[in-house]
N, C-alpha and C. Protein backbone atom coordinates (compact mmCIF):
# COMPACT_ATOMS: atom_id res chain seq x y z
N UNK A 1 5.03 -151.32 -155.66
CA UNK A 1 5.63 -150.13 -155.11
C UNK A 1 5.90 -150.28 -153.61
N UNK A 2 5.31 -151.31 -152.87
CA UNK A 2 5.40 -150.70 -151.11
C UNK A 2 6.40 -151.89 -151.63
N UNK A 3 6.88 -153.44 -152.43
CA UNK A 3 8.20 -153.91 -152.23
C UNK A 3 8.79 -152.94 -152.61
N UNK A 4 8.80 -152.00 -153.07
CA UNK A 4 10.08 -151.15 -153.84
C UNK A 4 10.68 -150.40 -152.53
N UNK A 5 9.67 -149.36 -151.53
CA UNK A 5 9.37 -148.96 -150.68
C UNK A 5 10.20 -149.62 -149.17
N UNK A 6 9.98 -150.70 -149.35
CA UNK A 6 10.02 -151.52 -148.09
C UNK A 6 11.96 -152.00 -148.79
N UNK A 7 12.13 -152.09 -149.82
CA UNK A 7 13.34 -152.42 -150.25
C UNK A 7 14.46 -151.57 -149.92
N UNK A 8 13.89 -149.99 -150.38
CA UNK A 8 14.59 -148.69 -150.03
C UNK A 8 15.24 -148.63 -148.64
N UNK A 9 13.74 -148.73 -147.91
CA UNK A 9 14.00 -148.35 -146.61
C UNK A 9 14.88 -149.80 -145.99
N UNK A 10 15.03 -150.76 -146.02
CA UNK A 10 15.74 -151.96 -145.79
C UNK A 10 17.33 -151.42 -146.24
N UNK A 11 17.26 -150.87 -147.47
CA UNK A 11 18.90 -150.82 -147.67
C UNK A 11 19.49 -149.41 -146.62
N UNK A 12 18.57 -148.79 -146.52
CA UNK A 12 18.90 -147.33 -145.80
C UNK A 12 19.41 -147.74 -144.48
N UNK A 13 18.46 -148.71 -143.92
CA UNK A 13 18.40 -148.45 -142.58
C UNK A 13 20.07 -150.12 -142.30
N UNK A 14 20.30 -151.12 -143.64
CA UNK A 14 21.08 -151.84 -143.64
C UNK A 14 22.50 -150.77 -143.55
N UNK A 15 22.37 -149.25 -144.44
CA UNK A 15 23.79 -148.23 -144.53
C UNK A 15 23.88 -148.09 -143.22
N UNK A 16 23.09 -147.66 -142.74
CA UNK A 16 22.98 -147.28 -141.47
C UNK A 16 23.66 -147.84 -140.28
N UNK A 17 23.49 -148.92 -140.49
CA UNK A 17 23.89 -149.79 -139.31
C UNK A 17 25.10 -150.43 -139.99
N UNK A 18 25.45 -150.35 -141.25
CA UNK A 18 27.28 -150.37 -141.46
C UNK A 18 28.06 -149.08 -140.91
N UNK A 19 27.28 -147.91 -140.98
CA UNK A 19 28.06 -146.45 -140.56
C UNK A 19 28.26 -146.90 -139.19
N UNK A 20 27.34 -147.55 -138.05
CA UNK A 20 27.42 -147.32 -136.86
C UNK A 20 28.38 -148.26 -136.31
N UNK A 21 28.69 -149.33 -137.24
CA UNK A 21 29.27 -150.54 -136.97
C UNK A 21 30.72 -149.76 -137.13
N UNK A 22 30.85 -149.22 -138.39
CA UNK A 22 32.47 -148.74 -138.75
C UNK A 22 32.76 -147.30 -137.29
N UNK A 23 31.72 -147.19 -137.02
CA UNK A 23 31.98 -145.95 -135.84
C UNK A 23 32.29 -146.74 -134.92
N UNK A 24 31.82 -147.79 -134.09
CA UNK A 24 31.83 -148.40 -133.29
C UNK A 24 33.47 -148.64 -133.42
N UNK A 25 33.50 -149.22 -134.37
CA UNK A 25 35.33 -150.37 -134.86
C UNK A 25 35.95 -148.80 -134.37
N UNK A 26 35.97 -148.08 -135.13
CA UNK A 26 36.64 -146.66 -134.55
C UNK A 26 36.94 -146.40 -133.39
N UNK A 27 35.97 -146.13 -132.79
CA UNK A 27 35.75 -146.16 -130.89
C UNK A 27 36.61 -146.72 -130.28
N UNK A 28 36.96 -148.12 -130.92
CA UNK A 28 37.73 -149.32 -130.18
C UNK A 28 38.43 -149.08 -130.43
N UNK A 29 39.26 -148.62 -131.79
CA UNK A 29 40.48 -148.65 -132.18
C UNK A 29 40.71 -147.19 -131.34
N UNK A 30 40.54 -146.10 -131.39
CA UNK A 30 41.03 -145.21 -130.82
C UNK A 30 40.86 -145.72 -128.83
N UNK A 31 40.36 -146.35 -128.74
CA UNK A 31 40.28 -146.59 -126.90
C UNK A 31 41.16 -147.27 -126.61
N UNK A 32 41.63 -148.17 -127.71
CA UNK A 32 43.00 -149.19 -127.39
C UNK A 32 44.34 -148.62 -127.70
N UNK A 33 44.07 -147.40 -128.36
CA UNK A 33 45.45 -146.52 -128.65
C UNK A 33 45.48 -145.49 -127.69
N UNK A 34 44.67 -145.11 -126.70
CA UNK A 34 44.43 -144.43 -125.80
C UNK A 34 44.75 -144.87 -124.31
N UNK A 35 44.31 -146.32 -124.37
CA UNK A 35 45.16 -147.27 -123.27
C UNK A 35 46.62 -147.39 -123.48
N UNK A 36 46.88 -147.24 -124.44
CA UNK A 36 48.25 -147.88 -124.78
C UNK A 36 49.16 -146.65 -124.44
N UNK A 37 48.68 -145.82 -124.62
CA UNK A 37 49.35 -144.34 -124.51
C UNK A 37 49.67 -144.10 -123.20
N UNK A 38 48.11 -144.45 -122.04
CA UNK A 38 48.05 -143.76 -120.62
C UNK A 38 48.84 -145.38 -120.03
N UNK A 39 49.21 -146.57 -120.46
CA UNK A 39 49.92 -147.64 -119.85
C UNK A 39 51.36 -146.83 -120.22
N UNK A 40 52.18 -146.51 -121.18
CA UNK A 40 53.34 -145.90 -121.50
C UNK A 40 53.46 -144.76 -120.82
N UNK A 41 52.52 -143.83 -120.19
CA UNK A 41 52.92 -142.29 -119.40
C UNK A 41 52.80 -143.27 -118.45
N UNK A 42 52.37 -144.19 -117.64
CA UNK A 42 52.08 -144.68 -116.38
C UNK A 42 53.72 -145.15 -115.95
N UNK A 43 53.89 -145.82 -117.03
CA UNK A 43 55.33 -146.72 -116.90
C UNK A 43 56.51 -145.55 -116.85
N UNK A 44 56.07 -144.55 -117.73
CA UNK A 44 57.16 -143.59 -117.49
C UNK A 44 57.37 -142.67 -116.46
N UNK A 45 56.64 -142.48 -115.70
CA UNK A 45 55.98 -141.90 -114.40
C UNK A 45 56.82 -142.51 -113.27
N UNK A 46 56.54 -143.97 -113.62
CA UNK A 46 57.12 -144.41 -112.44
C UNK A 46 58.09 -145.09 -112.59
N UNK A 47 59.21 -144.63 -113.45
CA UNK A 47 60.53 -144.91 -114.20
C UNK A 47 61.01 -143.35 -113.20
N UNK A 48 60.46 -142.47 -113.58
CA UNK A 48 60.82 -141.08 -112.93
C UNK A 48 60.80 -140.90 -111.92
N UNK A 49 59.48 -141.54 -110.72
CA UNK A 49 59.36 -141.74 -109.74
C UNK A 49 61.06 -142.52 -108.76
N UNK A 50 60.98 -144.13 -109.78
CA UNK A 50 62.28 -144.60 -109.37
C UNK A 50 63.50 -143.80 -109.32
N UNK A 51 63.62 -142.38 -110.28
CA UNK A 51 64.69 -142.21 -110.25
C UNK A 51 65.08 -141.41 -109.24
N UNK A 52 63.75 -140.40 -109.44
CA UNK A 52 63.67 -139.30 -107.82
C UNK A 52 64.03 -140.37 -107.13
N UNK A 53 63.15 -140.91 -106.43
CA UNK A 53 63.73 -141.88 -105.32
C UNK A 53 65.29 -142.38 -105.07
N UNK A 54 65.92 -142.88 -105.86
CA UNK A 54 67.21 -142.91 -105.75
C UNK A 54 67.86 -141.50 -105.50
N UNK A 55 67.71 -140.76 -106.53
CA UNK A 55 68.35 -139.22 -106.11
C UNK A 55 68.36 -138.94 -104.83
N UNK A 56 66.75 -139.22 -104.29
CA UNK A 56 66.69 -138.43 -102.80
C UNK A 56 67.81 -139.28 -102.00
N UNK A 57 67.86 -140.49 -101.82
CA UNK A 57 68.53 -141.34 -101.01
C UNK A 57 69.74 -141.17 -101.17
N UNK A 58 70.43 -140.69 -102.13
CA UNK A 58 71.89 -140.40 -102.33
C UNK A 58 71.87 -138.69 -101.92
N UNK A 59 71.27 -137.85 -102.49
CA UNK A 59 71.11 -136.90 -101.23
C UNK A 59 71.29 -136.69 -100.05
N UNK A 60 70.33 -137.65 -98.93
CA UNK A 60 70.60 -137.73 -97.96
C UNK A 60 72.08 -138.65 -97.34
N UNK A 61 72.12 -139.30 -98.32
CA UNK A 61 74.02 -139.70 -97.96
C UNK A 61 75.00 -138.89 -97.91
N UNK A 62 74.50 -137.97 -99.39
CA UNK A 62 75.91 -136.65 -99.19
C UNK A 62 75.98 -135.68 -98.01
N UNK A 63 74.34 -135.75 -97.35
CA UNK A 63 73.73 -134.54 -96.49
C UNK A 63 74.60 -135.56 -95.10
N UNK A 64 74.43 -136.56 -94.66
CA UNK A 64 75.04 -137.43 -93.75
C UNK A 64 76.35 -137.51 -93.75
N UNK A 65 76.91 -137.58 -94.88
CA UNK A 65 78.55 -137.38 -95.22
C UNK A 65 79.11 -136.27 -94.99
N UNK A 66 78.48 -135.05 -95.44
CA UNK A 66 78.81 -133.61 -94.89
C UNK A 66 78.34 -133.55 -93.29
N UNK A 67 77.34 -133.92 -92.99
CA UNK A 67 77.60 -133.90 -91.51
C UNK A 67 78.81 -133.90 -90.83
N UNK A 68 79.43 -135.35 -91.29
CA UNK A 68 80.32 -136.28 -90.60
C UNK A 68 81.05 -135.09 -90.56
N UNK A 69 81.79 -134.96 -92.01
CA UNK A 69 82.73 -133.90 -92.03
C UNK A 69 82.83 -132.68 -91.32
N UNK A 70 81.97 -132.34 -91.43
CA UNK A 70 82.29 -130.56 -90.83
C UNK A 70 82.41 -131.50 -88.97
N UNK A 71 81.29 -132.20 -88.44
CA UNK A 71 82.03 -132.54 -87.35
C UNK A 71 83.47 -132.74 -87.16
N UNK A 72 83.83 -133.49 -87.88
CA UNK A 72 85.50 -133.89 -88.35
C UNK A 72 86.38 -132.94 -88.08
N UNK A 73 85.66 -132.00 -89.38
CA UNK A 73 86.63 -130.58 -89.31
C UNK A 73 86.80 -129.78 -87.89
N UNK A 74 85.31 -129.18 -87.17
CA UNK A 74 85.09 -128.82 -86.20
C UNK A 74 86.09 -129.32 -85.16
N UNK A 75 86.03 -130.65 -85.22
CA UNK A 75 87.24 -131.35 -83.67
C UNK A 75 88.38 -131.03 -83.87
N UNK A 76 88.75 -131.06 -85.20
CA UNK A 76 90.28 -130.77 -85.85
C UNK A 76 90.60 -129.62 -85.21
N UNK A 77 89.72 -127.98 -86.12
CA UNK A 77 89.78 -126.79 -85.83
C UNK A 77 90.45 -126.84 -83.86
N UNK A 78 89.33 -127.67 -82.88
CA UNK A 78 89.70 -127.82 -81.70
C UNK A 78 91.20 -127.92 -81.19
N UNK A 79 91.53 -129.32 -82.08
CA UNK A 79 93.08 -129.44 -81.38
C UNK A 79 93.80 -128.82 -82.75
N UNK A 80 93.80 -127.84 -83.14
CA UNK A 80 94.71 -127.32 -84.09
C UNK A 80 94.60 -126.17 -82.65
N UNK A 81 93.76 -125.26 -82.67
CA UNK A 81 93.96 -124.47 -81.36
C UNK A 81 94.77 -124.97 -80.20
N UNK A 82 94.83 -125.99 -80.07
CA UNK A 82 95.58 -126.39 -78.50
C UNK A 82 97.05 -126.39 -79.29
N UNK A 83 97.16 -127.19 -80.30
CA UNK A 83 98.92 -126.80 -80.99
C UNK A 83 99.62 -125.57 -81.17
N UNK A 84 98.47 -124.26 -81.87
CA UNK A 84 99.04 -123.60 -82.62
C UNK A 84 99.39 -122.21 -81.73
């Protein structure tokens, strides 16, 4: 009876440590699908980042270009007064 005993408790405590093993494999598998996820928002982040960035810089070209202009216009307005 204590082999019977000692057999029991051997296979229990052998389930046991397959449950913790298949939890473990779990763990990993969900931590590597979890990396994979926060590497893809990272990359897309700074796909978005790149694009703001360009936007702003062409922004400030149109904002520099309209400068020019209304100066432009402004001198014009000037000698249109001395003609008209």
């Amino acid at each position: 009876q204590a082999s019977s005993d000692q057999r029991g408790r051997l296979m229990m405590t052998s389930e046991r440590l397959n449950q913790s093993s298949d939890r473990i494999r779990e763990s990993q598998i969900t931590a590597l699908d979890t990396e994979e996820i926060g590497v893809s928002i990272l990359q897309n982040l700074h796909n978005q980042r790149e694009t703001l960035m360009h936007a702003h810089k062409t922004l400030h070209g149109v904002d520099d270009s309209i400068g020019k202009s209304n100066k432009i216009l402004a001198s014009m307005s000037k000698w249109n007064k001395w003609f008209v």
